[in-house]
C-alpha atoms as a PDB file:
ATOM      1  CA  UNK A   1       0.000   0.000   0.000  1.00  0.00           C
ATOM      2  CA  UNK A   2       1.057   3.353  -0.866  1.00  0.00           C
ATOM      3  CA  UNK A   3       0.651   6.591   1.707  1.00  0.00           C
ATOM      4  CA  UNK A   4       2.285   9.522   0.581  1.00  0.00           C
ATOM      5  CA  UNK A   5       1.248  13.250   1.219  1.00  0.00           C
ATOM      6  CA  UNK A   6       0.075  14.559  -2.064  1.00  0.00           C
ATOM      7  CA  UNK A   7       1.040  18.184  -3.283  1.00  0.00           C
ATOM      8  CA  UNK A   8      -2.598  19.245  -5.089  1.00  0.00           C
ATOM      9  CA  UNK A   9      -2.392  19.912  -8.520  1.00  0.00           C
ATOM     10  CA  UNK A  10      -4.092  23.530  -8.106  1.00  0.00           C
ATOM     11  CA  UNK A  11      -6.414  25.063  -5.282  1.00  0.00           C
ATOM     12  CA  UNK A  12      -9.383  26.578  -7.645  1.00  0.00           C
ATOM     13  CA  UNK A  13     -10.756  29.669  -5.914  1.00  0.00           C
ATOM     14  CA  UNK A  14     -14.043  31.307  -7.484  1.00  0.00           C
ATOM     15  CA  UNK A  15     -16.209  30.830  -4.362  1.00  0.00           C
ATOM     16  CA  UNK A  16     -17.534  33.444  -1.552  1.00  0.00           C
ATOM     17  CA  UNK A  17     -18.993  30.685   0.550  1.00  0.00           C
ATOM     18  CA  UNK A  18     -17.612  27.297   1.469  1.00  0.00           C
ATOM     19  CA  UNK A  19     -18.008  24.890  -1.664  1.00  0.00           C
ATOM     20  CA  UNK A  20     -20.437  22.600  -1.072  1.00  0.00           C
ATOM     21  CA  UNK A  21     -21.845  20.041  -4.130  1.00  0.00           C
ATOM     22  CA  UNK A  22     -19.288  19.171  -6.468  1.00  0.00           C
ATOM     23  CA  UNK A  23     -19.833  16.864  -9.849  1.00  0.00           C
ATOM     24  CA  UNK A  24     -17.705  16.106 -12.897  1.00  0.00           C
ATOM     25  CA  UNK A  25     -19.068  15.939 -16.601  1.00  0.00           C
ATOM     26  CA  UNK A  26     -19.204  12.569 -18.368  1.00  0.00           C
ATOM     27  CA  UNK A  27     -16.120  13.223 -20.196  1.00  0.00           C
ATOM     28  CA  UNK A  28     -14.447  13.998 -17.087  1.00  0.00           C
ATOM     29  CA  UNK A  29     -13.454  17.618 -18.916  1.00  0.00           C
ATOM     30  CA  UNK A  30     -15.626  19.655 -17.087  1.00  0.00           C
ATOM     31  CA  UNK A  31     -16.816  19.988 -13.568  1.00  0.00           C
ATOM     32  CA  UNK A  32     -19.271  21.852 -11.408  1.00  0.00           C
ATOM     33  CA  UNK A  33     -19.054  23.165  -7.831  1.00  0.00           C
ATOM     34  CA  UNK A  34     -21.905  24.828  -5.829  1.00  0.00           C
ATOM     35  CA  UNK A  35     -21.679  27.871  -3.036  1.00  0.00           C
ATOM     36  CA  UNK A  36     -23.718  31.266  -3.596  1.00  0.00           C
ATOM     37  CA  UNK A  37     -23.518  30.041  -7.086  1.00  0.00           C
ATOM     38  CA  UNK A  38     -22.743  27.060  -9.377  1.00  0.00           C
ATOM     39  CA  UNK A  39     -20.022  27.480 -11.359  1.00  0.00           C
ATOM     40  CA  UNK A  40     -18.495  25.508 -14.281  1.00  0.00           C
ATOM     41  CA  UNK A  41     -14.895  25.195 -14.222  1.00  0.00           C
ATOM     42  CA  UNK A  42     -12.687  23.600 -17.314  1.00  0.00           C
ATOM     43  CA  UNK A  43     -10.425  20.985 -16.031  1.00  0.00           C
ATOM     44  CA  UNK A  44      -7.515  21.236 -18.560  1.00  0.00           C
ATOM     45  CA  UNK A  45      -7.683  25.347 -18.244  1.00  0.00           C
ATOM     46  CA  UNK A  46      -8.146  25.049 -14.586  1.00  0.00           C
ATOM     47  CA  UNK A  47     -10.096  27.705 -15.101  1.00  0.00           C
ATOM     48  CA  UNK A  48     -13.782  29.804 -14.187  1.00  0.00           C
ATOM     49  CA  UNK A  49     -16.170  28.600 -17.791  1.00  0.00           C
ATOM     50  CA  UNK A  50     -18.936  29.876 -16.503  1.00  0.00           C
ATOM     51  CA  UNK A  51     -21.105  31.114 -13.588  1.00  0.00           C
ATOM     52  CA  UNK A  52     -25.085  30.248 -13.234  1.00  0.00           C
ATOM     53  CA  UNK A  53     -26.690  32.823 -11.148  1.00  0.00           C
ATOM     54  CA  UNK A  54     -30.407  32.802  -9.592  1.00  0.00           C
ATOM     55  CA  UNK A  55     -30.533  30.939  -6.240  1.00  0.00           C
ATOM     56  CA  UNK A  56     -31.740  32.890  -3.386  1.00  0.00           C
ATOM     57  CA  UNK A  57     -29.561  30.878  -0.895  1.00  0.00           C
ATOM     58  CA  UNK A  58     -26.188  28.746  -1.223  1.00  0.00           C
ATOM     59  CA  UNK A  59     -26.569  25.670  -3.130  1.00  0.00           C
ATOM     60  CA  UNK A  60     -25.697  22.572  -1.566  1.00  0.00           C
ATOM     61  CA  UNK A  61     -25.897  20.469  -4.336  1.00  0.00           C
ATOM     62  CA  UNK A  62     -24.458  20.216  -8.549  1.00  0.00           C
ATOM     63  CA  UNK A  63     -24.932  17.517 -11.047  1.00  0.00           C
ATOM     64  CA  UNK A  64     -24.546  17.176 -15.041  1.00  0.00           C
ATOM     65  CA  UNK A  65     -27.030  15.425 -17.371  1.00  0.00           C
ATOM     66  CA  UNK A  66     -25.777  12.124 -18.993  1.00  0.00           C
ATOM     67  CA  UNK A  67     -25.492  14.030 -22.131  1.00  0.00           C
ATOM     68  CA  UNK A  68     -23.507  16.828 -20.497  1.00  0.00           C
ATOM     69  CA  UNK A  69     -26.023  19.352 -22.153  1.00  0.00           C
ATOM     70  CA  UNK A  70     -27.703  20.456 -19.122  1.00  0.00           C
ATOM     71  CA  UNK A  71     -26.795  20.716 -15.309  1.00  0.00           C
ATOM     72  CA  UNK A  72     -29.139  21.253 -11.717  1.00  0.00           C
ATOM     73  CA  UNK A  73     -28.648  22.980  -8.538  1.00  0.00           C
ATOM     74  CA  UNK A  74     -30.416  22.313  -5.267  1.00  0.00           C
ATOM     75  CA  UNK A  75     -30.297  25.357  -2.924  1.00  0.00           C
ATOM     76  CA  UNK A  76     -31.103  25.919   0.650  1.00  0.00           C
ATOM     77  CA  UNK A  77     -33.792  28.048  -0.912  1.00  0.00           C
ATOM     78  CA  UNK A  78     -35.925  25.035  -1.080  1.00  0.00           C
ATOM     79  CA  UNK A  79     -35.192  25.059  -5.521  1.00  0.00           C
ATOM     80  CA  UNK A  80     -34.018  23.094  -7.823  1.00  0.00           C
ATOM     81  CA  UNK A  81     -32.822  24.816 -10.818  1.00  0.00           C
ATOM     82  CA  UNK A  82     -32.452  23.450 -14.180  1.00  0.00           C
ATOM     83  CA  UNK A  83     -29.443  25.101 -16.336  1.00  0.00           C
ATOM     84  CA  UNK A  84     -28.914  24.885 -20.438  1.00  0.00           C
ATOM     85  CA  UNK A  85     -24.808  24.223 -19.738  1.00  0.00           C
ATOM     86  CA  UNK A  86     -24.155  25.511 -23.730  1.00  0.00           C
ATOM     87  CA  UNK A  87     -25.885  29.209 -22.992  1.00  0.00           C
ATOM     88  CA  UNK A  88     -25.592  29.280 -19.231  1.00  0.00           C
ATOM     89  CA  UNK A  89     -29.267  30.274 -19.138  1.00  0.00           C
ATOM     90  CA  UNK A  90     -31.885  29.114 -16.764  1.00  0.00           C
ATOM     91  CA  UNK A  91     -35.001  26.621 -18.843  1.00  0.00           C
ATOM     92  CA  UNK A  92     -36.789  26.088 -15.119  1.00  0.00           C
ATOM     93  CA  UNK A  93     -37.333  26.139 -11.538  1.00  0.00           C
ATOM     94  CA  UNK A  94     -38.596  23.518  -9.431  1.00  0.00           C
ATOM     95  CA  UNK A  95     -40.266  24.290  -6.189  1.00  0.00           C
ATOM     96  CA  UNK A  96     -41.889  22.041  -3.952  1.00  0.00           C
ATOM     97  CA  UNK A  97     -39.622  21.239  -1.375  1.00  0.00           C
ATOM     98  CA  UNK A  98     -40.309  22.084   1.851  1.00  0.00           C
ATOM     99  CA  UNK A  99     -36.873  22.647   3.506  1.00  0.00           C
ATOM    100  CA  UNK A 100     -33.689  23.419   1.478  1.00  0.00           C
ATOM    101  CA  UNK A 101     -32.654  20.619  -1.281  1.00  0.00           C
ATOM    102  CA  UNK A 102     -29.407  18.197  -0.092  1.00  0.00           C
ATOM    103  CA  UNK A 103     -29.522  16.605  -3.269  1.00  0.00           C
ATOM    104  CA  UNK A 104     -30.885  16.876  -6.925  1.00  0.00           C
ATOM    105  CA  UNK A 105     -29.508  14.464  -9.698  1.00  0.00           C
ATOM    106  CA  UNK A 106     -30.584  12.921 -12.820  1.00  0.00           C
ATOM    107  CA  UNK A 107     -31.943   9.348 -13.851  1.00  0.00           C
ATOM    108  CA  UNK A 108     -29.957   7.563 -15.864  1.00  0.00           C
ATOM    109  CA  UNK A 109     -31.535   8.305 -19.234  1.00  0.00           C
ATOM    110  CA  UNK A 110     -31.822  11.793 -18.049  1.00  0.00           C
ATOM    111  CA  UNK A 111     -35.456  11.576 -18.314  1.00  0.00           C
ATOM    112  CA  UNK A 112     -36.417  12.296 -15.084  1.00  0.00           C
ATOM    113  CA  UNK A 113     -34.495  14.027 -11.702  1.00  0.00           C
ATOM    114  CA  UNK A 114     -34.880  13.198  -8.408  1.00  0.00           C
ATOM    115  CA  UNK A 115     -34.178  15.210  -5.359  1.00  0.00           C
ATOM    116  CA  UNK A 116     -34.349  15.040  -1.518  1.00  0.00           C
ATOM    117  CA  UNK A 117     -34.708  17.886   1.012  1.00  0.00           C
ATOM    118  CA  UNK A 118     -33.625  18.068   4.990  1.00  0.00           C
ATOM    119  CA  UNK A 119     -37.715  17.400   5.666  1.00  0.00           C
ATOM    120  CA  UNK A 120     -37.375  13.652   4.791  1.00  0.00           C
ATOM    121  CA  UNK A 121     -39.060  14.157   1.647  1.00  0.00           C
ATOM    122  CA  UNK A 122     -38.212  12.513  -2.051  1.00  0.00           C
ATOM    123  CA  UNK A 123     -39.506  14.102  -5.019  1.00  0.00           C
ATOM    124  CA  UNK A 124     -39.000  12.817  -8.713  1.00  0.00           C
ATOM    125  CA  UNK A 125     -39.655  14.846 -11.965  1.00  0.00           C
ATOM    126  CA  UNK A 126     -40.288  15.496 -14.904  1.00  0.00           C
ATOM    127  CA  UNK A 127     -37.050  16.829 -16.775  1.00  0.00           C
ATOM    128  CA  UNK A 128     -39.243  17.993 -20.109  1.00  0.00           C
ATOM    129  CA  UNK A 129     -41.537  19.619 -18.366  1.00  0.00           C
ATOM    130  CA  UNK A 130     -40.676  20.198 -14.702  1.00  0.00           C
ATOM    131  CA  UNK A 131     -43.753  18.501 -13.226  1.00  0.00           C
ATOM    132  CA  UNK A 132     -43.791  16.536  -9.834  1.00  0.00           C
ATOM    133  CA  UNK A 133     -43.935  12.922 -10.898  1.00  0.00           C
ATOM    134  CA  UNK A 134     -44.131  10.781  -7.611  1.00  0.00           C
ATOM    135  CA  UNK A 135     -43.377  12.244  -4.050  1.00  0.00           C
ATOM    136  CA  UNK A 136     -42.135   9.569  -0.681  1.00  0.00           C
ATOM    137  CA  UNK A 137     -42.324  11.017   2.546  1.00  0.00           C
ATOM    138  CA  UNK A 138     -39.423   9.405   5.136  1.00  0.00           C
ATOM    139  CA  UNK A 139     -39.866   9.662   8.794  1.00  0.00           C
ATOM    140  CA  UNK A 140     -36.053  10.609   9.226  1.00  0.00           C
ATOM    141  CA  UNK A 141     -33.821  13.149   7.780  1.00  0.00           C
ATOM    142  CA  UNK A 142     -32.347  12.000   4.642  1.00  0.00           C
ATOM    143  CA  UNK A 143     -28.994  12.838   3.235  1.00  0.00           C
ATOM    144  CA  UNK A 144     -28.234  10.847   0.107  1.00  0.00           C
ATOM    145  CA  UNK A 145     -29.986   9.343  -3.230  1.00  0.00           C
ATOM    146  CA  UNK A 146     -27.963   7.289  -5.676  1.00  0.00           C
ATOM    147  CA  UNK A 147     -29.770   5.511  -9.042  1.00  0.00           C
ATOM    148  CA  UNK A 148     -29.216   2.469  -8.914  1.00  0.00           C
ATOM    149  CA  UNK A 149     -26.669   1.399 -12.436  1.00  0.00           C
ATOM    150  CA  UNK A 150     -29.899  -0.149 -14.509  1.00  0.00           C
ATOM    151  CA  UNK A 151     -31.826   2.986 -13.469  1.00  0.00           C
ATOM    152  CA  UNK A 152     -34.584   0.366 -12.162  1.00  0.00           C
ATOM    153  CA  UNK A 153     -33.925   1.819  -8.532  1.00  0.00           C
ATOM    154  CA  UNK A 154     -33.261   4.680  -6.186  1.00  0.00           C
ATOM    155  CA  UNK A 155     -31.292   3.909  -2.856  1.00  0.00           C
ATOM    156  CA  UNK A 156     -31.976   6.262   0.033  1.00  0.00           C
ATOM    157  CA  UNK A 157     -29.854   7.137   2.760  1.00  0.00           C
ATOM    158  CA  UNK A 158     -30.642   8.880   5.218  1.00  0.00           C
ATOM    159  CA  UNK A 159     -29.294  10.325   8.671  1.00  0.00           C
ATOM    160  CA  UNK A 160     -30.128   7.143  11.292  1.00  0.00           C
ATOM    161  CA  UNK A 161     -27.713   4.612   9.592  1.00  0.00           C
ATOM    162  CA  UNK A 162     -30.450   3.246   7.369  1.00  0.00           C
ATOM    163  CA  UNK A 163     -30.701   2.540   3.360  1.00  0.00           C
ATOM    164  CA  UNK A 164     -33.924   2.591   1.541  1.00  0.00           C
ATOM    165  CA  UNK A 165     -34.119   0.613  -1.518  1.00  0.00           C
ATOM    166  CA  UNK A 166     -36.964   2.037  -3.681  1.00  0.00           C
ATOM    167  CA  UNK A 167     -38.799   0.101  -7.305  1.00  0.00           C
ATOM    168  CA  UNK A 168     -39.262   3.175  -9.441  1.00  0.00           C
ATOM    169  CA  UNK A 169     -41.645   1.379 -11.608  1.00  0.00           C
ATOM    170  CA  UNK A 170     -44.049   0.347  -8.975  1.00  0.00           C
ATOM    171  CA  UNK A 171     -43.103   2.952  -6.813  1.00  0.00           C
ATOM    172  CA  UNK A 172     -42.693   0.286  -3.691  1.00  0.00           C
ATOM    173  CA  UNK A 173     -40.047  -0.111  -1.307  1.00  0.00           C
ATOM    174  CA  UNK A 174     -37.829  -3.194  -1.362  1.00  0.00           C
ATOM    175  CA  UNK A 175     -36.022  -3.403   1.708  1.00  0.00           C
ATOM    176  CA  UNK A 176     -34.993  -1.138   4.436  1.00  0.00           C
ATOM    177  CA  UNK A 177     -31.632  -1.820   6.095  1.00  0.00           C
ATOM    178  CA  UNK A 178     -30.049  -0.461   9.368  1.00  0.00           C
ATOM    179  CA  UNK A 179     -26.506  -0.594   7.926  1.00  0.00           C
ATOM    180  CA  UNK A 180     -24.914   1.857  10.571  1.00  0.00           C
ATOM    181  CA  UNK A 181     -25.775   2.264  14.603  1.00  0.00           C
ATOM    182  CA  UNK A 182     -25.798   6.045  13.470  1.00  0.00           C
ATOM    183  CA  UNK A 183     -24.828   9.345  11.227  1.00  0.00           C
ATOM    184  CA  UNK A 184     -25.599  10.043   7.240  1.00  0.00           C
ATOM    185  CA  UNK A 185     -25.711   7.304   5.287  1.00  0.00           C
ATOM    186  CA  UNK A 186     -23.862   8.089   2.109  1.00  0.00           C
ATOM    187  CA  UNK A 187     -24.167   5.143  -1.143  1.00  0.00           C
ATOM    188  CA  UNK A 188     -22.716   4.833  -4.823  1.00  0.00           C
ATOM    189  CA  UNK A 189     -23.814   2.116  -7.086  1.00  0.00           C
ATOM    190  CA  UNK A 190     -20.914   0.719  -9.259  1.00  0.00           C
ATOM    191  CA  UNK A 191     -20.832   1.212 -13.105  1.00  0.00           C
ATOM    192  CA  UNK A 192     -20.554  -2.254 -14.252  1.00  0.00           C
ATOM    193  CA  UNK A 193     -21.252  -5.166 -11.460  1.00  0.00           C
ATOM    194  CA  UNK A 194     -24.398  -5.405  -9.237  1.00  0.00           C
ATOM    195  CA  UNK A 195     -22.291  -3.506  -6.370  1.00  0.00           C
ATOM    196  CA  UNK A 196     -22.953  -0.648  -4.231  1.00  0.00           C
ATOM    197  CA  UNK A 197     -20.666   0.595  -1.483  1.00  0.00           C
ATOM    198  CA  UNK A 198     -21.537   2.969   1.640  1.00  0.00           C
ATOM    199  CA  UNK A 199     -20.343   5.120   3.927  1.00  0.00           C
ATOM    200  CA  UNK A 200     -21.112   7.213   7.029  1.00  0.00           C
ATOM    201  CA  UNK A 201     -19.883  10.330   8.667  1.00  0.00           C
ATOM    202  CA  UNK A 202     -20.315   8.723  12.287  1.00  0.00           C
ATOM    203  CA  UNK A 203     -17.968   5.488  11.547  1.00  0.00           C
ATOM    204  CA  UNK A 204     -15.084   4.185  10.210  1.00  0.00           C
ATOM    205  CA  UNK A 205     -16.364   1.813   8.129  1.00  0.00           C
ATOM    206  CA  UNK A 206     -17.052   1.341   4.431  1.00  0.00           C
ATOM    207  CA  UNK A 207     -19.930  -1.405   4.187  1.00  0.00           C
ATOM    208  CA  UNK A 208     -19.505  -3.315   0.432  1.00  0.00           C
ATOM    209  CA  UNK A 209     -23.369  -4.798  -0.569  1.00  0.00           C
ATOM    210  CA  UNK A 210     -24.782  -6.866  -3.012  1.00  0.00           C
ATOM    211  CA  UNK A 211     -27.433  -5.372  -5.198  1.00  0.00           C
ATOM    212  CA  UNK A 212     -30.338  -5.417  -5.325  1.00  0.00           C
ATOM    213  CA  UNK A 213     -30.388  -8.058  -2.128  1.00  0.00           C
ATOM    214  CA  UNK A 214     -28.795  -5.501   0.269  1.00  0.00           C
ATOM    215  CA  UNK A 215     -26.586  -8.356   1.616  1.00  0.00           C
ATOM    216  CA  UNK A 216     -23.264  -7.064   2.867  1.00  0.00           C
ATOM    217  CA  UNK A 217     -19.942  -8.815   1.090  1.00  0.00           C
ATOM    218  CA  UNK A 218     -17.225  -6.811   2.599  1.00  0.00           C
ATOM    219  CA  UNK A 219     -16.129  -4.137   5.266  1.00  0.00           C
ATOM    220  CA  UNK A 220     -13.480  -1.720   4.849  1.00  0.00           C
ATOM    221  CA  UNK A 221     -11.461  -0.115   7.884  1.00  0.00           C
ATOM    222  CA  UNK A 222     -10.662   3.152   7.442  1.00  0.00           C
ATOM    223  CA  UNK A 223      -8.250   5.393   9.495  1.00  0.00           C
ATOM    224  CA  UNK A 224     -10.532   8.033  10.296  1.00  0.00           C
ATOM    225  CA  UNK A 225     -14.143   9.272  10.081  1.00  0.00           C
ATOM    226  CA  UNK A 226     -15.514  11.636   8.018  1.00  0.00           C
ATOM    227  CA  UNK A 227     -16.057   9.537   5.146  1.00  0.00           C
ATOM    228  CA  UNK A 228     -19.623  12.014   4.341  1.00  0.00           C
ATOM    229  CA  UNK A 229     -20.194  11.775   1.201  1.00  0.00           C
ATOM    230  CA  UNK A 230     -16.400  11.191  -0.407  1.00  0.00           C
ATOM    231  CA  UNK A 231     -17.035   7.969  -1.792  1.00  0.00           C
ATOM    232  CA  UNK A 232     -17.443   6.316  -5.889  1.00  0.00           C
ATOM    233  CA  UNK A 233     -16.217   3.823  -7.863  1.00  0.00           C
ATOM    234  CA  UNK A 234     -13.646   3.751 -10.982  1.00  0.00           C
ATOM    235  CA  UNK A 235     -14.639   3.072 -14.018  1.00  0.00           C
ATOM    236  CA  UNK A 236     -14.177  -0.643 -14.350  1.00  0.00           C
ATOM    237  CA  UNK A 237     -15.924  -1.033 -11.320  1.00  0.00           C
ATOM    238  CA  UNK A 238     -13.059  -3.328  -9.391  1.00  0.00           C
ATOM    239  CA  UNK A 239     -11.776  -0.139  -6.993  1.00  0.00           C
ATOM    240  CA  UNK A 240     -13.581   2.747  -5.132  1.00  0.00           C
ATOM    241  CA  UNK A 241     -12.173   6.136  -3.868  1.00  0.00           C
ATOM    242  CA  UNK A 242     -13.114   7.118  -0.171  1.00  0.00           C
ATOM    243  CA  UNK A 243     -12.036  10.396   1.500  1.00  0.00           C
ATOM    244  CA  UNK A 244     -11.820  10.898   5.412  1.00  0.00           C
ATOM    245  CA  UNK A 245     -11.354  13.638   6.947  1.00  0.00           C
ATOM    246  CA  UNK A 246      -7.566  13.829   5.944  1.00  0.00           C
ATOM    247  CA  UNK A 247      -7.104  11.314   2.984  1.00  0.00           C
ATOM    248  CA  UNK A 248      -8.443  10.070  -0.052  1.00  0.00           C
ATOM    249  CA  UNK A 249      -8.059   6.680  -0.224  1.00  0.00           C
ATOM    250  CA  UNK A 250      -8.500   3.959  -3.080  1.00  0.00           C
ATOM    251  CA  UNK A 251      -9.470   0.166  -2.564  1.00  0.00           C
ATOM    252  CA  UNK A 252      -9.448  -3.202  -4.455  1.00  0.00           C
ATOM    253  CA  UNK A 253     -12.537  -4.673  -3.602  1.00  0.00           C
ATOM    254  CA  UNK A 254     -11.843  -7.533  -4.948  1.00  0.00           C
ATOM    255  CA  UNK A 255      -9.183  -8.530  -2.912  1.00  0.00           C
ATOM    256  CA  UNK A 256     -10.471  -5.712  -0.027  1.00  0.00           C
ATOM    257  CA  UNK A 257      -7.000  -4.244  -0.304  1.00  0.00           C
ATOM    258  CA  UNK A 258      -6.058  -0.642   0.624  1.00  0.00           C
ATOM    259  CA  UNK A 259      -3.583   0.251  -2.591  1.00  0.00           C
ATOM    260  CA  UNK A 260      -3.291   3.975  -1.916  1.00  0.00           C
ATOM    261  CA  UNK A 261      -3.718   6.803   0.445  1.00  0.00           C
ATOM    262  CA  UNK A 262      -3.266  10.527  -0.404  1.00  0.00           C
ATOM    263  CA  UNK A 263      -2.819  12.764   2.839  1.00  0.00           C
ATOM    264  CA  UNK A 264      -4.325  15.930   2.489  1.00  0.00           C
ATOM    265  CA  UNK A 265      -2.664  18.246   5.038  1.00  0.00           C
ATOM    266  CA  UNK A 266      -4.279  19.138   8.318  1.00  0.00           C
ATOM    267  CA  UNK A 267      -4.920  22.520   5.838  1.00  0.00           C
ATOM    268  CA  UNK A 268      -7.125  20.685   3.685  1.00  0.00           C
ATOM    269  CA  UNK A 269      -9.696  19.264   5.596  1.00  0.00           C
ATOM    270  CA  UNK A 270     -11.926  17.447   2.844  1.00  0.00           C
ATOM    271  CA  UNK A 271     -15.669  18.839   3.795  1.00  0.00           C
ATOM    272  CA  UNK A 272     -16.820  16.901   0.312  1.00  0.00           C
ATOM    273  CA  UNK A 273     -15.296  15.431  -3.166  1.00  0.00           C
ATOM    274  CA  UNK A 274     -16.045  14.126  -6.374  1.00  0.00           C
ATOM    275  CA  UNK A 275     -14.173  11.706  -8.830  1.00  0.00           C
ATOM    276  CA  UNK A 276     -13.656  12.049 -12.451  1.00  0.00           C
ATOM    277  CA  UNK A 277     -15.063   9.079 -14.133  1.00  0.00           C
ATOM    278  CA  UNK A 278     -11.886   8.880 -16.239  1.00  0.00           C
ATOM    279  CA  UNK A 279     -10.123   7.970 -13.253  1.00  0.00           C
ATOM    280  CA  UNK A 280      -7.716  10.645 -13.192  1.00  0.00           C
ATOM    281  CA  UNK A 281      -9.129  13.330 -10.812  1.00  0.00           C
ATOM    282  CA  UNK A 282     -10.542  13.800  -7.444  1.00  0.00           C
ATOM    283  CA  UNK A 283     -12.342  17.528  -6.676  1.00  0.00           C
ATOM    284  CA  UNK A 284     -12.615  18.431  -2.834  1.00  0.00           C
ATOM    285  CA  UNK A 285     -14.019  21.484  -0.823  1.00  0.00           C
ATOM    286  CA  UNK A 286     -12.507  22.947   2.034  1.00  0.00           C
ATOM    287  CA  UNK A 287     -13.687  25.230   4.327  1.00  0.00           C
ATOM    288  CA  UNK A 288     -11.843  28.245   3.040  1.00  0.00           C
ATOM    289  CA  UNK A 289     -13.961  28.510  -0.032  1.00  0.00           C
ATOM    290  CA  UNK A 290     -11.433  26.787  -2.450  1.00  0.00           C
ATOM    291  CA  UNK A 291     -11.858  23.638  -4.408  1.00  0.00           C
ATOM    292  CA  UNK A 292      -8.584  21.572  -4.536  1.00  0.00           C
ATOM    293  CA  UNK A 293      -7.662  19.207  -7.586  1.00  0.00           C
ATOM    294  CA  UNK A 294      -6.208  15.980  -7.101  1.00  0.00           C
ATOM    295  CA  UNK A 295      -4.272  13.944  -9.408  1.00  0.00           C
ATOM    296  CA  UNK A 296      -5.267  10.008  -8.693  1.00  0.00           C
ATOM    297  CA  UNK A 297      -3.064   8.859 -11.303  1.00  0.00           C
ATOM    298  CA  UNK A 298       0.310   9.719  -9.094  1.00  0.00           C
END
């Protein structure tokens, strides 16, 4: 296993408030990065593309289209806001959300968006036309969605240790597991096998499952908490990428190995990341209103 303190490849500053959702384009060229507003940075350039303006509040939460075309932001405003990436021009708001948005993200076919607020509440739309499709009500606080890789599913996490596996066709729930005594429950599906891997902020473990059964195949140790949210698998779908509070960290879960661990720098406490899906870069927010590039490849 390699640890080695990594130097980052540049500290992207364009932000007034802390940098909160973070997303890379299909083509891993491009990325997005939420705070008082979303703005589209070129990954080559390392540079400011473009800035979408029109939330009311910070946005917590960034995501492209499968095409790349289009992009959303969900705001502590309580919108979601639909952007034409090309132009930079709002098409849409959506607004029914009762508390301010955690999450918004497309479906697979980028037919459809789904979105969760701090109220417990899951809403799924229309992309075409911006109407409210089908709406699930949680008792608890939730703090993640994930599609599941056919699209067939939405996994929810939310902020007890539990994961909600959810039929989008008949609109029934599968199976609810406790998977953690406590904290966010964080989940990303892998690209190729039936896999999805979790994480919470309140332990040190990564849980491996089996989809769609929910049975867990593997734990990971980790060194540290903070795990919220930092976690995704490479492309082939054999490795994921984790970050603590400190590190970002990549694993064969094949062999449940820990190959590699990038130290941050007790200056570069990671509050969030992304990876690109080329498997070359990792994004992460700090606290100082930056957002720090990170070359995996090293």
């Amino acid at each position: 296993m390699t640890k080695k303190k990594m130097v980052p490849v540049v500290y992207l500053k364009g932000h007034n408030e802390p940098v909160e959702g973070l997303a890379f384009s299909s083509d891993s060229r491009y990325a997005l990065s939420g705070g008082q507003d979303m703005i589209l940075w070129g990954i080559q350039a390392k540079e400011v593309l473009k800035i979408f303006q029109g939330h009311k509040a910070n946005i917590w939460s960034c995501a492209f289209s499968p095409d790349d075309q289009f992009a959303l932001s969900g705001s502590v405003d309580e919108t979601i806001k639909l952007w034409d990436i090309s132009t930079g021009k709002e098409i849409r708001t959506l607004k029914g959300h009762r508390s301010w948005v955690k999450k918004a993200i497309f479906s697979n076919d980028g037919k459809q968006i789904a979105s969760i607020s701090w109220n417990g509440t899951m809403t799924i739309w229309s992309t075409n036309t911006g109407e409210q499709v089908h709406v699930s009500k949680f008792k608890n606080k939730i703090c993640d969605i994930a599609y599941s890789n056919g699209g067939q599913c939405i996994a929810v996490g939310n902020c007890e240790g539990e994961l909600t596996l959810l039929d989008l066709i008949s609109k029934e729930i599968i199976w609810v597991n406790k998977f953690y005594d406590g904290g966010g429950v964080h989940v990303s599906f892998s690209p190729r096998i039936n896999r999805a891997v979790l994480t919470s902020g309140a332990s040190e473990i990564v849980i491996l499952i089996e989809f769609p059964s929910g049975k867990i195949l593997e734990k990971f140790k980790l060194d540290d908490y903070g795990a919220d949210g930092g976690i995704g698998f490479n492309s082939d779908g054999n490795k994921i990428y984790v970050t603590t509070n400190f590190t970002i960290q990549t694993w064969d879960i094949v062999n449940a190995k820990l190959l590699k661990s990038i130290t941050t720098g007790e200056g570069d406490l990671i509050e969030n990341a992304a990876f690109s899906p080329d498997d070359h870069w990792a994004l992460t927010g700090n606290a100082y209103k930056e957002l720090i590039l990170w070359d995996l490849t090293i």
